[in-house]
PDB file of N, CA and C in Angstrom:
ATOM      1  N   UNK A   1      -4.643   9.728  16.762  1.00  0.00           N
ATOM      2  CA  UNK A   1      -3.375   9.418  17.380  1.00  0.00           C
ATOM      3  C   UNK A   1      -2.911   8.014  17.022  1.00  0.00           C
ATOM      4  N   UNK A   2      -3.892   7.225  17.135  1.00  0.00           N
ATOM      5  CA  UNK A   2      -3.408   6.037  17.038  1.00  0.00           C
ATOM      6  C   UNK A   2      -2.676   5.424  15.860  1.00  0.00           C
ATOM      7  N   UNK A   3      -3.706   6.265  14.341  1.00  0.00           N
ATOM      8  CA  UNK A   3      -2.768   6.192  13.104  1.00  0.00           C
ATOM      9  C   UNK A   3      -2.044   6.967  12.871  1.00  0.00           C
ATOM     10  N   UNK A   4      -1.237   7.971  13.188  1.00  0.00           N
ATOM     11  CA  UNK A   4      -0.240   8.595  13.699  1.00  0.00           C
ATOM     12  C   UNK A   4       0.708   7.173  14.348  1.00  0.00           C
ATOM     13  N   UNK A   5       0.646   6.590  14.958  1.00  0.00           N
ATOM     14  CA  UNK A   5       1.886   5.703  15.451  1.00  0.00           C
ATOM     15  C   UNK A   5       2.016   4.148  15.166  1.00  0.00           C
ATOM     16  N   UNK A   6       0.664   3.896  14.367  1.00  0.00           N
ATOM     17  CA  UNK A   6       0.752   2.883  13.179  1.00  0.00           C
ATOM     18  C   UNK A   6       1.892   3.478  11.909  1.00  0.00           C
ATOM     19  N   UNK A   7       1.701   4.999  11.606  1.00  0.00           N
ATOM     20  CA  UNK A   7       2.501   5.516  10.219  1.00  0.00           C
ATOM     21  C   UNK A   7       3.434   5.634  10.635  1.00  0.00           C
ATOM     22  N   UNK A   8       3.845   5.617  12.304  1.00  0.00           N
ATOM     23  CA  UNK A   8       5.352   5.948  12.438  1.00  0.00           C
ATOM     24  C   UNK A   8       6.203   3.959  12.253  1.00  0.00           C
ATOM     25  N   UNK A   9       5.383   3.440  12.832  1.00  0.00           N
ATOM     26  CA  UNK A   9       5.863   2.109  12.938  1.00  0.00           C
ATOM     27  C   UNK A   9       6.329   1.800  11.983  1.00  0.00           C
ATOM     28  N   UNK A  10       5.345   1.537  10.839  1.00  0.00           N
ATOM     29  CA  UNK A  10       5.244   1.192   9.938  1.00  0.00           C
ATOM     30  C   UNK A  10       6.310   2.074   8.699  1.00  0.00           C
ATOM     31  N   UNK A  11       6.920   3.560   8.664  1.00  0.00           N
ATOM     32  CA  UNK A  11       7.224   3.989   7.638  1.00  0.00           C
ATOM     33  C   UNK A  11       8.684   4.397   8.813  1.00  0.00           C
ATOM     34  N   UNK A  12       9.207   4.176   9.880  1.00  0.00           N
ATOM     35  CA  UNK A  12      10.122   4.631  10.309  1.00  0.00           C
ATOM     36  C   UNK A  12      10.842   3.392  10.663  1.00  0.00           C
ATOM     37  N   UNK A  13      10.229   2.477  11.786  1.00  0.00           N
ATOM     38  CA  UNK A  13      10.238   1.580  12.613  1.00  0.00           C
ATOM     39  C   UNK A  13      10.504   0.452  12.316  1.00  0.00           C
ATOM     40  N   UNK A  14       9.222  -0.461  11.621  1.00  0.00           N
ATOM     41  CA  UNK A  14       9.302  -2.097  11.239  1.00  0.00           C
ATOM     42  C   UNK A  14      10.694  -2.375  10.596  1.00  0.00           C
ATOM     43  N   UNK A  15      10.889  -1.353   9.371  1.00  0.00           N
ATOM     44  CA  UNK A  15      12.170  -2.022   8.594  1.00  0.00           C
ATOM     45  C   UNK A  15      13.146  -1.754   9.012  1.00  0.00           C
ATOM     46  N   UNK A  16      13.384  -0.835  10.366  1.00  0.00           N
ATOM     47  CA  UNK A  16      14.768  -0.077  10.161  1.00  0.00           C
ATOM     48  C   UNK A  16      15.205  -1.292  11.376  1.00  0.00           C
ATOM     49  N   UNK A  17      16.850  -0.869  11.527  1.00  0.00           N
ATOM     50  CA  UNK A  17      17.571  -1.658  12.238  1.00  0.00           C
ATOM     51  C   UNK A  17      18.456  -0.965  13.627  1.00  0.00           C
ATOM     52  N   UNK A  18      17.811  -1.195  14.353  1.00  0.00           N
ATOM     53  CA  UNK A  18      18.169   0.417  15.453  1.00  0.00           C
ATOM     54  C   UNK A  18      18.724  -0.550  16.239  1.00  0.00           C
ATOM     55  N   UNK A  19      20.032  -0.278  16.676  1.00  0.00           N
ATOM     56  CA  UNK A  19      20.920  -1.394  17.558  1.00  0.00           C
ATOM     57  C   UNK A  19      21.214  -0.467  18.776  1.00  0.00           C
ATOM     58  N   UNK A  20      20.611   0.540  19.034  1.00  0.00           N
ATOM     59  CA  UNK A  20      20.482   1.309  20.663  1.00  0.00           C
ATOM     60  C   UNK A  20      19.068   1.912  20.365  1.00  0.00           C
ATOM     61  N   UNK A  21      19.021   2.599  21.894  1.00  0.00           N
ATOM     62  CA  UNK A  21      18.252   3.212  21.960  1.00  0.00           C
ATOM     63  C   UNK A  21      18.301   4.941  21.213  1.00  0.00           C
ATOM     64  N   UNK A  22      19.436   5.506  21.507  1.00  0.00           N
ATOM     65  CA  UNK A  22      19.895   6.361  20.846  1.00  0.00           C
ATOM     66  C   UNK A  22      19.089   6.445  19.313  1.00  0.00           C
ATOM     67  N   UNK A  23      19.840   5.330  18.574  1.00  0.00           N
ATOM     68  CA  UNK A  23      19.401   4.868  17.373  1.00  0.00           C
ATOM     69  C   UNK A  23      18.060   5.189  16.837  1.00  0.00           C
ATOM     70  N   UNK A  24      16.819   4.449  17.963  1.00  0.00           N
ATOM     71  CA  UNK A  24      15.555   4.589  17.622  1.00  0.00           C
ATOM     72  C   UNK A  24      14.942   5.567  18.025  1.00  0.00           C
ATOM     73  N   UNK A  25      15.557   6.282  18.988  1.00  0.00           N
ATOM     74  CA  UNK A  25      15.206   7.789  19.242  1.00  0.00           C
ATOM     75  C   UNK A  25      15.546   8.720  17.809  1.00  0.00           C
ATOM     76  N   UNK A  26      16.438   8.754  17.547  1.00  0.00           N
ATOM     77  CA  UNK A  26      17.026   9.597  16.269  1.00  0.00           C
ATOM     78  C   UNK A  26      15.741   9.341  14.734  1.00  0.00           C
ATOM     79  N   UNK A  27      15.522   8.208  14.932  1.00  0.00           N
ATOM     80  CA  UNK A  27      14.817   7.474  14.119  1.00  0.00           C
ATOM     81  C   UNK A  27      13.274   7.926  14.148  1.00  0.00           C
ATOM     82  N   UNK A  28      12.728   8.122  15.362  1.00  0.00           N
ATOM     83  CA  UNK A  28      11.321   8.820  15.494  1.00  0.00           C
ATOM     84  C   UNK A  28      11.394  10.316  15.388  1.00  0.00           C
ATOM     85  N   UNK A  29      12.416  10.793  16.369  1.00  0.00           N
ATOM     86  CA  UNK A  29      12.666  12.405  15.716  1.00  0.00           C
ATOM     87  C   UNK A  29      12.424  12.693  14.656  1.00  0.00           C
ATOM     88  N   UNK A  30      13.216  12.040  13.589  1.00  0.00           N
ATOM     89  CA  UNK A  30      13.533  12.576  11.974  1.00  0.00           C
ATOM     90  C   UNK A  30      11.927  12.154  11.314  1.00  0.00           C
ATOM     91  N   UNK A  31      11.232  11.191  12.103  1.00  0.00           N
ATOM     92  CA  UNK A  31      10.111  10.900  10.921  1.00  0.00           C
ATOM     93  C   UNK A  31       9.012  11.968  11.893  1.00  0.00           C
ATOM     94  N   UNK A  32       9.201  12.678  13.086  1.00  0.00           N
ATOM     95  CA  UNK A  32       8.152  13.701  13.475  1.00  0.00           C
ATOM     96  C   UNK A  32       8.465  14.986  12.625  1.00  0.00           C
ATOM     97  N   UNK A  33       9.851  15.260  12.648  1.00  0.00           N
ATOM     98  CA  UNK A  33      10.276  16.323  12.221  1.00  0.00           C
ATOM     99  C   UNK A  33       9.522  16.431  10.258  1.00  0.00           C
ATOM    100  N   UNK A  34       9.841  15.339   9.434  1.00  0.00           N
ATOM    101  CA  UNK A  34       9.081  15.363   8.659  1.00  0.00           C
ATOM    102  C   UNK A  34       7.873  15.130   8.443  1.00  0.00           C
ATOM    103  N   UNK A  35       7.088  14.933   9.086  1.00  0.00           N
ATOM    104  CA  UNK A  35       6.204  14.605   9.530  1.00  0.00           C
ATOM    105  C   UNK A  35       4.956  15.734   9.633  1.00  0.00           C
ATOM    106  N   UNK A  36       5.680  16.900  10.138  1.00  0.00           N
ATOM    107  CA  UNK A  36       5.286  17.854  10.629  1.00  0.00           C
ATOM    108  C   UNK A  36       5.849  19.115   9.701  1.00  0.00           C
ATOM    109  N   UNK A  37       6.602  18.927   9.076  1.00  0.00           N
ATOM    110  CA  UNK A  37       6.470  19.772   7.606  1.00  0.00           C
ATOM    111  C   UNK A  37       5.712  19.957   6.083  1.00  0.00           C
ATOM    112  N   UNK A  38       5.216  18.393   6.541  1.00  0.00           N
ATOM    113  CA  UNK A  38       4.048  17.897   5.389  1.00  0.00           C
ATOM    114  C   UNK A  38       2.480  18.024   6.467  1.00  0.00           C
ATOM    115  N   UNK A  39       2.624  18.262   7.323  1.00  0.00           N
ATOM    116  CA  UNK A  39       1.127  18.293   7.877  1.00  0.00           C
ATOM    117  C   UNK A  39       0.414  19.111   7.438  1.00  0.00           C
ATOM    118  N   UNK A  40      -0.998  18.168   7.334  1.00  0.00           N
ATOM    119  CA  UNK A  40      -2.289  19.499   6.618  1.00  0.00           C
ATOM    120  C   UNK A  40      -3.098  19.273   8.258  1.00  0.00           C
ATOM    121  N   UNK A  41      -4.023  20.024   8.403  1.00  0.00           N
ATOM    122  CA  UNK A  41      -4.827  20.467   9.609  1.00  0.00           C
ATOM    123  C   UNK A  41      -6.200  19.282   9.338  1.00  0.00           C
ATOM    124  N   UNK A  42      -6.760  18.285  10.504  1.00  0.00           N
ATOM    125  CA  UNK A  42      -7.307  17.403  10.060  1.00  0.00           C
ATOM    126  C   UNK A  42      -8.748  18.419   9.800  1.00  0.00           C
ATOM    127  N   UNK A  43      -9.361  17.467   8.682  1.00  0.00           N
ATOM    128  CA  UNK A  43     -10.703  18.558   8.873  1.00  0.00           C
ATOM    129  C   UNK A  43     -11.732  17.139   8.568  1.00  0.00           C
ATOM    130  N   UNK A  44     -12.741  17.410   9.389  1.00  0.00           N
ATOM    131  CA  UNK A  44     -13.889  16.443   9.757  1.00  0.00           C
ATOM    132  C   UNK A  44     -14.403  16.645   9.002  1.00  0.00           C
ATOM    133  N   UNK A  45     -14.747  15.418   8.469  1.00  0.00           N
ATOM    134  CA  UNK A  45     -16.007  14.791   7.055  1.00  0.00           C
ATOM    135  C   UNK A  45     -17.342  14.503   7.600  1.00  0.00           C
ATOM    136  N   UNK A  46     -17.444  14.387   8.464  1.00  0.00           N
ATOM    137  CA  UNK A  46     -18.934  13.809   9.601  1.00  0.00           C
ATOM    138  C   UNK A  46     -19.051  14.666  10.454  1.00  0.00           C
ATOM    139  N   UNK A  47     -20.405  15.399  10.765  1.00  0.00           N
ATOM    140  CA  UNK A  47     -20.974  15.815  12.020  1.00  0.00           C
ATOM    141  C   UNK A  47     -20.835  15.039  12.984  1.00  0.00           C
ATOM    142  N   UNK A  48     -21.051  15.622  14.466  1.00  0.00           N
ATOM    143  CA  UNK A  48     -21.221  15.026  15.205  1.00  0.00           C
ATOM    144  C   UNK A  48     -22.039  14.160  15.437  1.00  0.00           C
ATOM    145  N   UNK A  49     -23.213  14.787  14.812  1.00  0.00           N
ATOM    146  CA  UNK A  49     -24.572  14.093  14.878  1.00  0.00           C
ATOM    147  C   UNK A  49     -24.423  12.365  14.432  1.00  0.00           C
ATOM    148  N   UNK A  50     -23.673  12.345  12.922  1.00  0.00           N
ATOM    149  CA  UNK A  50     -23.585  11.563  12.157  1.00  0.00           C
ATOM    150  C   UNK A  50     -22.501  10.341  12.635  1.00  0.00           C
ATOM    151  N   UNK A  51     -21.479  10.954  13.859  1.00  0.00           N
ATOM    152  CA  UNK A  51     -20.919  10.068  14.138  1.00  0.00           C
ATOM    153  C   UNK A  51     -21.409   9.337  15.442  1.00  0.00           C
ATOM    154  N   UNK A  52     -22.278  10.271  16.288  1.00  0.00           N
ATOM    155  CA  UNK A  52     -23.049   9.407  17.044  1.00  0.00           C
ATOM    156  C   UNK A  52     -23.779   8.909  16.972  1.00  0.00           C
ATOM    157  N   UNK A  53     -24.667   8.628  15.553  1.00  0.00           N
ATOM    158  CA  UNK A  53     -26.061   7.777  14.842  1.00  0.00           C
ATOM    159  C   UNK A  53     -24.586   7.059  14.260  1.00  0.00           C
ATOM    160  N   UNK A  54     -23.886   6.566  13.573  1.00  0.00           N
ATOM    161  CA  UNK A  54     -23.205   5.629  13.591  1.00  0.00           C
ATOM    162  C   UNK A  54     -22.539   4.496  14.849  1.00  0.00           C
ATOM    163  N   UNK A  55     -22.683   5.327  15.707  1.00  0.00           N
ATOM    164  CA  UNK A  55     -22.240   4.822  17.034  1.00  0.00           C
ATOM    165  C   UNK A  55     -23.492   4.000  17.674  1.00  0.00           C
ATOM    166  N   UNK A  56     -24.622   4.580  17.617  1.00  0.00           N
ATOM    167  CA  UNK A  56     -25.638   4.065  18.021  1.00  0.00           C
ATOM    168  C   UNK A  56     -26.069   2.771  17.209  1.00  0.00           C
ATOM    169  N   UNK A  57     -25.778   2.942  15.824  1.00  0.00           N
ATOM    170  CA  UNK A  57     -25.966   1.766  15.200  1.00  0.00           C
ATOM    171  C   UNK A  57     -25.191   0.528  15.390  1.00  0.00           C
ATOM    172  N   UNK A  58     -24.168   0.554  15.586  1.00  0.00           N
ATOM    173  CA  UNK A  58     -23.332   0.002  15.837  1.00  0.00           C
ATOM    174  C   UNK A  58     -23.636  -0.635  17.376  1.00  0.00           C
ATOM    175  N   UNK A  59     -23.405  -0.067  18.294  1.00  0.00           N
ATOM    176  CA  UNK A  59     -24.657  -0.636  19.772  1.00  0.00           C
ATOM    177  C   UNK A  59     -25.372  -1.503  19.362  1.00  0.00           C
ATOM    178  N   UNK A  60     -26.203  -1.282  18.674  1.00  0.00           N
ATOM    179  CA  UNK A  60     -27.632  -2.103  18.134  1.00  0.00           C
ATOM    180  C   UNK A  60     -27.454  -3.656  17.689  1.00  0.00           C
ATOM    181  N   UNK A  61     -26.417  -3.398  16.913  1.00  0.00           N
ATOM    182  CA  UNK A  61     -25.852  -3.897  16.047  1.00  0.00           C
ATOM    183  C   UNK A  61     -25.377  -5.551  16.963  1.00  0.00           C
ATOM    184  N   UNK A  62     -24.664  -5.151  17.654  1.00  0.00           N
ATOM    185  CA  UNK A  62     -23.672  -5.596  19.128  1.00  0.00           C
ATOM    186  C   UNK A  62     -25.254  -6.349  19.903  1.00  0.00           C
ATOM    187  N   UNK A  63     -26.141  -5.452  20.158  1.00  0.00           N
ATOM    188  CA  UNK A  63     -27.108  -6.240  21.610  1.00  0.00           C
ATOM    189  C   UNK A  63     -28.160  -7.172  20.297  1.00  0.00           C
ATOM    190  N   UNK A  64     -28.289  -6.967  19.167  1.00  0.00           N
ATOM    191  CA  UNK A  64     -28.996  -8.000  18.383  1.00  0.00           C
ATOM    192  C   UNK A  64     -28.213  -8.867  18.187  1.00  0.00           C
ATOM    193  N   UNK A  65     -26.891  -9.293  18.116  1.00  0.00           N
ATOM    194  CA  UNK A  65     -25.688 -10.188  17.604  1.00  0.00           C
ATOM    195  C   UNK A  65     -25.779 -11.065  19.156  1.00  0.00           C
ATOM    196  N   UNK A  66     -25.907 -10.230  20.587  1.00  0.00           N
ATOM    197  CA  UNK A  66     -26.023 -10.509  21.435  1.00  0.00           C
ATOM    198  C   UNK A  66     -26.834 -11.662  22.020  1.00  0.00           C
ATOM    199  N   UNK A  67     -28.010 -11.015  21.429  1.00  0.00           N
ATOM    200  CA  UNK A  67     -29.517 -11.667  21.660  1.00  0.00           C
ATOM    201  C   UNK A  67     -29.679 -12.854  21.306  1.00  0.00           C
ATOM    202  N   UNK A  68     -28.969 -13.049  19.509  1.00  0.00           N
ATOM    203  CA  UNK A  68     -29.130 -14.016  19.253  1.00  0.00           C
ATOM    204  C   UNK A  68     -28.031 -15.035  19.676  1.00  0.00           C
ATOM    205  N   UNK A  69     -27.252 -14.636  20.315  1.00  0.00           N
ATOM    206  CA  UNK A  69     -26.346 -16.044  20.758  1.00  0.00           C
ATOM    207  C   UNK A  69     -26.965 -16.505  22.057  1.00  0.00           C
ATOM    208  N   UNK A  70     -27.609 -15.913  22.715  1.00  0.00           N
ATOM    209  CA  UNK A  70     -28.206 -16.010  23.486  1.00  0.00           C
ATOM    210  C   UNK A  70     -29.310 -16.829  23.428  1.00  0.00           C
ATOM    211  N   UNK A  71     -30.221 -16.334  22.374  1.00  0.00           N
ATOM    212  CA  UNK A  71     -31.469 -17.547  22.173  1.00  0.00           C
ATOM    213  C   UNK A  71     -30.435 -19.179  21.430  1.00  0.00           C
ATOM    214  N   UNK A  72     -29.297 -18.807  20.899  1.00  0.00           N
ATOM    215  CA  UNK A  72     -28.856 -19.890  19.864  1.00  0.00           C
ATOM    216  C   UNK A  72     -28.643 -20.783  21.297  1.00  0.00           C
ATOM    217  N   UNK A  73     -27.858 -20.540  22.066  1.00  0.00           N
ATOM    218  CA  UNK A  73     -27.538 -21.214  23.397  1.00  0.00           C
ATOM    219  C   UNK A  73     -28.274 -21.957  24.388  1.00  0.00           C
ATOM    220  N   UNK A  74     -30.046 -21.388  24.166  1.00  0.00           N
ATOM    221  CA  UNK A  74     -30.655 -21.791  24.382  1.00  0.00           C
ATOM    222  C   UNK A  74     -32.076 -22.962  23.857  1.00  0.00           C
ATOM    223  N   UNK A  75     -31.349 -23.024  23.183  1.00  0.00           N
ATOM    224  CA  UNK A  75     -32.437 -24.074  21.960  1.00  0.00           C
ATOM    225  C   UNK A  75     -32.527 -23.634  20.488  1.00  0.00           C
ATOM    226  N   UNK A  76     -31.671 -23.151  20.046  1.00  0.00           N
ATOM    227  CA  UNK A  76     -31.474 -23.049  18.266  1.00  0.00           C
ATOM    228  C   UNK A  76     -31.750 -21.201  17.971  1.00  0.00           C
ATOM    229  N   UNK A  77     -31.073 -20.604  16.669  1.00  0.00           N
ATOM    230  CA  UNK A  77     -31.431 -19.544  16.324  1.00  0.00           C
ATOM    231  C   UNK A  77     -32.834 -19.131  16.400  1.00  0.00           C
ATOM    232  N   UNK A  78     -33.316 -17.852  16.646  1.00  0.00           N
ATOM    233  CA  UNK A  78     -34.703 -17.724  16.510  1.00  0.00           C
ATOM    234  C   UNK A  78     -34.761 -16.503  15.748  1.00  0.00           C
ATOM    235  N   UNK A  79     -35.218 -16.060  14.582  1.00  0.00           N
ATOM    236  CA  UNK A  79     -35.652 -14.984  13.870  1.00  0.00           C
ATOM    237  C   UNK A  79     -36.924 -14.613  14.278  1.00  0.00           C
ATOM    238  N   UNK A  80     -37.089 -12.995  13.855  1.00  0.00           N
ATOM    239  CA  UNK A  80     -38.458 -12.727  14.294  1.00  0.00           C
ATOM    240  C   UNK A  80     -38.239 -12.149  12.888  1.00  0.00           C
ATOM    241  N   UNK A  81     -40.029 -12.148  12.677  1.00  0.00           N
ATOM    242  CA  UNK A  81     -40.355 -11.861  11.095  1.00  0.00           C
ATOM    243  C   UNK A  81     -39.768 -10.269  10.909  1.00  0.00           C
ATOM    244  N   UNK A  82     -38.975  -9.184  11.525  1.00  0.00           N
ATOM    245  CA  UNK A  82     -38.432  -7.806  11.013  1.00  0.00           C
ATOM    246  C   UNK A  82     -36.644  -8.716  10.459  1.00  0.00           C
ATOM    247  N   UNK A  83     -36.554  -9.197  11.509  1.00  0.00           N
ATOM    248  CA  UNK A  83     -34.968 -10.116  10.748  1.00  0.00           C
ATOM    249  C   UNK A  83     -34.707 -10.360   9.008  1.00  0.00           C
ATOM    250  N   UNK A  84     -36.307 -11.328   9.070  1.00  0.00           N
ATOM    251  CA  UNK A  84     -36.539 -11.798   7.812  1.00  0.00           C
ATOM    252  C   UNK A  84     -37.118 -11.151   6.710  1.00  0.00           C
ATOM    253  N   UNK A  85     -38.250 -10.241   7.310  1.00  0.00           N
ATOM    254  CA  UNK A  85     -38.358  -8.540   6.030  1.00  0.00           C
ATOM    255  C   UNK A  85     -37.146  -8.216   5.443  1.00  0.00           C
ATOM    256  N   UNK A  86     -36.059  -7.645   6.942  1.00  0.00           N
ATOM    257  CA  UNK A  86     -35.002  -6.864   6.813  1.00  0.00           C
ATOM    258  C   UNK A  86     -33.414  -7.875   5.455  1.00  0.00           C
ATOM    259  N   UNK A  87     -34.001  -9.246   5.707  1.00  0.00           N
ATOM    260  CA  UNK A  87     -33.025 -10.043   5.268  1.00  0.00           C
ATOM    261  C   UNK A  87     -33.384 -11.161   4.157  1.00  0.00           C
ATOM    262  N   UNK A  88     -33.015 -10.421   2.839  1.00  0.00           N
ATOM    263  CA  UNK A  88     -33.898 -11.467   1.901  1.00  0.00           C
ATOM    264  C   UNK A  88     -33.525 -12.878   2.141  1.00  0.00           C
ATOM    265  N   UNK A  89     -32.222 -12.982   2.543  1.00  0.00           N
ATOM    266  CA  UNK A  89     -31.610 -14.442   1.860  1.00  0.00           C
ATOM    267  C   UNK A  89     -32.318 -15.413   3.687  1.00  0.00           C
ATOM    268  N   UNK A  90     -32.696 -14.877   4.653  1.00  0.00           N
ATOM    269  CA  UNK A  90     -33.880 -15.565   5.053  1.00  0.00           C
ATOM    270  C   UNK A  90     -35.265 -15.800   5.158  1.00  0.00           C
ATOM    271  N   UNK A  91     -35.352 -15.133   4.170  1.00  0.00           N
ATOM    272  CA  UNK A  91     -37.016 -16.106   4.059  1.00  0.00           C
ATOM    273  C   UNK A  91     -37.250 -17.213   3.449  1.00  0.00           C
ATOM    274  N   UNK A  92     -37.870 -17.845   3.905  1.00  0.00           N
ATOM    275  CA  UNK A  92     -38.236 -19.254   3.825  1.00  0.00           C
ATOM    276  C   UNK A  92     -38.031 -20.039   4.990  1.00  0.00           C
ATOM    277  N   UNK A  93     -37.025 -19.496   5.978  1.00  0.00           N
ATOM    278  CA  UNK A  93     -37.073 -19.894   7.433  1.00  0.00           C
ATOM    279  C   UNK A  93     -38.409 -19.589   8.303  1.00  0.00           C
ATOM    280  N   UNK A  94     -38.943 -20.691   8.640  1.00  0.00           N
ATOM    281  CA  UNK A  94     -39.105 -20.997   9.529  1.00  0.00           C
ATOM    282  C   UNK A  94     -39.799 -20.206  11.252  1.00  0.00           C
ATOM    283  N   UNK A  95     -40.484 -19.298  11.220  1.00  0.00           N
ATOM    284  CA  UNK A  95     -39.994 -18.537  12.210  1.00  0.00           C
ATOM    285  C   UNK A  95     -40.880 -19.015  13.707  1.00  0.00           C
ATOM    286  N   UNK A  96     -39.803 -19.028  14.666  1.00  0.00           N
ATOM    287  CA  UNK A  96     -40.888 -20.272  15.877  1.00  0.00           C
ATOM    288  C   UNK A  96     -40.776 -18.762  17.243  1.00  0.00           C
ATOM    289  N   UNK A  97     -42.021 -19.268  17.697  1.00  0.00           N
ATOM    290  CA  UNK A  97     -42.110 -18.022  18.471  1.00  0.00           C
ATOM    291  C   UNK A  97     -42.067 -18.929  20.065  1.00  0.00           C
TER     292      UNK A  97
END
């Protein structure tokens, strides 16, 4: 939905010059109406599965980003040695437990 009314903004809306309301009503009509003569039926590229293991990663993602502002706030970044496996361009840091 939401890019649905980014494409209307954007290909009906931003440039045009609607001096009533009338105007910009007429103006969304005509771009649903075409809109909806070119429509194909959406069809999903991802399982469900796949979009909730993306989702979950993403979580993860969020409470480690978390963590560490958290330790940073409290006396400097702290890596633990899976950070630094996981992350070539830190090793050689340092790691304080």
């Amino acid at each position: 939905m939401e890019r649905f009314f980014g494409l209307l903004t954007e290909k009906a809306l931003k440039r045009g010059l609607h001096t009533s309301i009338p105007e910009l009503r007429r103006a969304i009509l005509d771009y649903v109406e075409v809109h909806n003569e070119r429509s194909k039926p959406l069809v999903w590229s991802k399982s469900a599965d796949a979009i909730l293991e993306s989702v979950r990663r993403f979580g993860q993602r969020t409470m480690d980003v978390s963590r560490r502002r958290a330790a940073s706030a409290s006396g400097g970044w702290r890596f633990t040695v899976e950070d630094i496996r996981k992350k070539p361009r830190l090793q050689g840091l340092v790691v304080r437990y």
